[in-house]
N, C-alpha and C. Protein backbone atom coordinates (compact mmCIF):
# COMPACT_ATOMS: atom_id res chain seq x y z
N UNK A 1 3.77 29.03 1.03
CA UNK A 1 5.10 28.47 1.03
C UNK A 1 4.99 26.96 1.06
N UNK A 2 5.81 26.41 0.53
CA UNK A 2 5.93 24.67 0.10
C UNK A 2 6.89 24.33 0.20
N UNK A 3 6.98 23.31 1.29
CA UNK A 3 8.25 22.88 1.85
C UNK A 3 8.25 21.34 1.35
N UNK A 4 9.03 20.12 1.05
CA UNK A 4 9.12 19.02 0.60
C UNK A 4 9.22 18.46 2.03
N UNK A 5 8.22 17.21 1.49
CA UNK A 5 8.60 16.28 3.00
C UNK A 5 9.46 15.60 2.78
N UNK A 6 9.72 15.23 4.25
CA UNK A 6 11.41 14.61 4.06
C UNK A 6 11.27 13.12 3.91
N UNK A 7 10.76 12.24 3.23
CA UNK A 7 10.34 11.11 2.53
C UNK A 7 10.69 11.04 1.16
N UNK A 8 11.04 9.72 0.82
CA UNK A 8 11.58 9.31 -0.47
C UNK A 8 9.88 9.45 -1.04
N UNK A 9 9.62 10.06 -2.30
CA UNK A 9 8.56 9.80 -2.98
C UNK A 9 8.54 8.57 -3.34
N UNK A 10 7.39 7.88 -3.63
CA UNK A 10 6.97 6.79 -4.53
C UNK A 10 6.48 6.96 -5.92
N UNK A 11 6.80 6.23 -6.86
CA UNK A 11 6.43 6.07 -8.39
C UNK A 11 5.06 7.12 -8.24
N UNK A 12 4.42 7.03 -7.72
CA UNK A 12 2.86 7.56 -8.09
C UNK A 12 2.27 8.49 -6.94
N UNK A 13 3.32 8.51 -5.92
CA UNK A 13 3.06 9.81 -4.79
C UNK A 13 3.67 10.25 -4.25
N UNK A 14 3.79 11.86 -4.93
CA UNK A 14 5.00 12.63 -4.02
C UNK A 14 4.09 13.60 -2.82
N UNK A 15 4.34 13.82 -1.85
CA UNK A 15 3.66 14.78 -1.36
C UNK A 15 4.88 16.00 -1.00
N UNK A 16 3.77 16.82 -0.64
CA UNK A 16 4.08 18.13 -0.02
C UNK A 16 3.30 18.95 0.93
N UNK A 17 4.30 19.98 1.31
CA UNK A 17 3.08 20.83 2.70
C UNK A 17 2.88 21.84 1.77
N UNK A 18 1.74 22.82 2.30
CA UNK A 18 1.60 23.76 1.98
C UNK A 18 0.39 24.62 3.20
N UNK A 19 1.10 25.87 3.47
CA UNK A 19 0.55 26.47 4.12
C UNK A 19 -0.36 27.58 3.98
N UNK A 20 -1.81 27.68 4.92
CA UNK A 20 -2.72 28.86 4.74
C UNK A 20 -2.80 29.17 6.33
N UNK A 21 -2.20 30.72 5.86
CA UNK A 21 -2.33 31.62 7.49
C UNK A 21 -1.58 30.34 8.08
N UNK A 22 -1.87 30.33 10.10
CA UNK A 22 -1.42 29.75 10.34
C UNK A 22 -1.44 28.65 10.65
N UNK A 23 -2.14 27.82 9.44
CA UNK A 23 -1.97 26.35 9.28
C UNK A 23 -1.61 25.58 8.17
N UNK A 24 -0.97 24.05 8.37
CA UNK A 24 -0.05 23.78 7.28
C UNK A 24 -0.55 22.49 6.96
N UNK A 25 -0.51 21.88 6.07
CA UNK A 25 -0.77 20.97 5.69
C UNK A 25 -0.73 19.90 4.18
N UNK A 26 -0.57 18.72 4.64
CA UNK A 26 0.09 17.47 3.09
C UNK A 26 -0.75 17.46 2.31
N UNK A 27 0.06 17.73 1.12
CA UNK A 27 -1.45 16.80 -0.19
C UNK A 27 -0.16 16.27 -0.86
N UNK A 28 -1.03 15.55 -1.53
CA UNK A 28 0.05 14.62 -2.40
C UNK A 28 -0.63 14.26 -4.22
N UNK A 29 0.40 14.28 -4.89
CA UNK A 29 0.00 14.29 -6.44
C UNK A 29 -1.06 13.14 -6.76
N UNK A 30 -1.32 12.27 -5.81
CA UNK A 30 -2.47 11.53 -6.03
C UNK A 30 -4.12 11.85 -5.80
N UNK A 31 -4.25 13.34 -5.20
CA UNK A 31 -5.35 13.86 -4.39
C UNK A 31 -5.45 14.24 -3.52
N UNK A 32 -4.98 13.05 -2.52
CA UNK A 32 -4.97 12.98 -1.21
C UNK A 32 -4.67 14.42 -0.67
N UNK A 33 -5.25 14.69 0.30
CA UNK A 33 -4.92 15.53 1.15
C UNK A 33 -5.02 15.58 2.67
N UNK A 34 -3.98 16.07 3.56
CA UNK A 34 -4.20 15.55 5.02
C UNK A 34 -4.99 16.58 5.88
N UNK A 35 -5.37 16.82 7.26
CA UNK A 35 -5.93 17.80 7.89
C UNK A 35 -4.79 19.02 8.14
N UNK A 36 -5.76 19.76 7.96
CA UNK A 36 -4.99 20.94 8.30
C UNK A 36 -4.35 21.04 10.02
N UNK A 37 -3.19 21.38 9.90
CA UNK A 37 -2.37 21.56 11.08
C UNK A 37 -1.35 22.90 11.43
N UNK A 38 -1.69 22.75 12.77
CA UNK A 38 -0.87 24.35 13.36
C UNK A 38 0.67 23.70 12.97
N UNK A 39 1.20 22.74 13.17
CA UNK A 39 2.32 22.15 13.39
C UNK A 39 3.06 21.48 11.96
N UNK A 40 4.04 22.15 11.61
CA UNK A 40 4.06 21.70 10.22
C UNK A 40 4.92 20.55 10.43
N UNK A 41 5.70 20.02 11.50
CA UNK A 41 5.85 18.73 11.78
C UNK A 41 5.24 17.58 11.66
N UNK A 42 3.67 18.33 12.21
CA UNK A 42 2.47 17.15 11.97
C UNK A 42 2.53 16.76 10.59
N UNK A 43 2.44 17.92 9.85
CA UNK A 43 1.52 17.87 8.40
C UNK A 43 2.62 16.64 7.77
N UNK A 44 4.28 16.41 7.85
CA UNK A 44 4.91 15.81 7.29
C UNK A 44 4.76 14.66 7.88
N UNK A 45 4.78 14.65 8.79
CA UNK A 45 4.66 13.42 9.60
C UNK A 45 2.84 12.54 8.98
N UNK A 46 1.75 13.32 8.62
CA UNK A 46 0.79 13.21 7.87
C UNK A 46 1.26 12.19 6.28
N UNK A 47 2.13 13.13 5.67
CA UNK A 47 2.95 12.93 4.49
C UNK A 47 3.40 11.44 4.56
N UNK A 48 4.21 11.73 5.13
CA UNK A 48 5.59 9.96 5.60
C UNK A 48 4.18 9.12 5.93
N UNK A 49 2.93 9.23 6.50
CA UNK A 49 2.21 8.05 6.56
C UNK A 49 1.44 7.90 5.44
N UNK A 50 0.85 8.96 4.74
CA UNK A 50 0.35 8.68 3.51
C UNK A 50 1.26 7.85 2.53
N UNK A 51 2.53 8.16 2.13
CA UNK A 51 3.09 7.54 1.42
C UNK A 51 3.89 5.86 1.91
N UNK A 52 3.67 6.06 3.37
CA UNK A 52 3.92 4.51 3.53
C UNK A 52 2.75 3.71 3.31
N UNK A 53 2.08 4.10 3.29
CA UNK A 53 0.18 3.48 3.20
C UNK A 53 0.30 2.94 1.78
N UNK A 54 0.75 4.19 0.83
CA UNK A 54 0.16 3.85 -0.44
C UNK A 54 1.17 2.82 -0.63
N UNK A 55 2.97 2.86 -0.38
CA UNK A 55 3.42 1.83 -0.90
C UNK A 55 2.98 0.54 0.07
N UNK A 56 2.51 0.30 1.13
CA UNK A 56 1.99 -1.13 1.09
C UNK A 56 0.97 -1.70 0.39
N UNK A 57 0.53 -0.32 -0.14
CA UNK A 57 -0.89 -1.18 -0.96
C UNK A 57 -0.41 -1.85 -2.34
């Protein structure tokens, strides 16, 4: 199941969760991917920092 994080995408990175058994976790259309997490709060909260990262770069 794939839930959208609740973050405005950027030009070149959208992410999303996606879950195995019971853990969840961000990747984003650039590669990236975050650690796997029990907490799918985390995983977005993972998300919202990846994509603030990339737009300061």
């Amino acid at each position: 199941m794939s839930d959208r994080a609740s973050v405005e995408p950027s030009a070149a990175h959208s992410t999303s969760t996606s879950e195995q058994g019971s853990f969840c976790s961000a990747r984003c259309t650039c590669g990236w991917r975050g650690p796997a997490r029990r907490a799918r709060s985390l995983a977005r909260d993972d998300a919202a920092g990846h994509e603030a990262a990339a737009g300061a770069a």
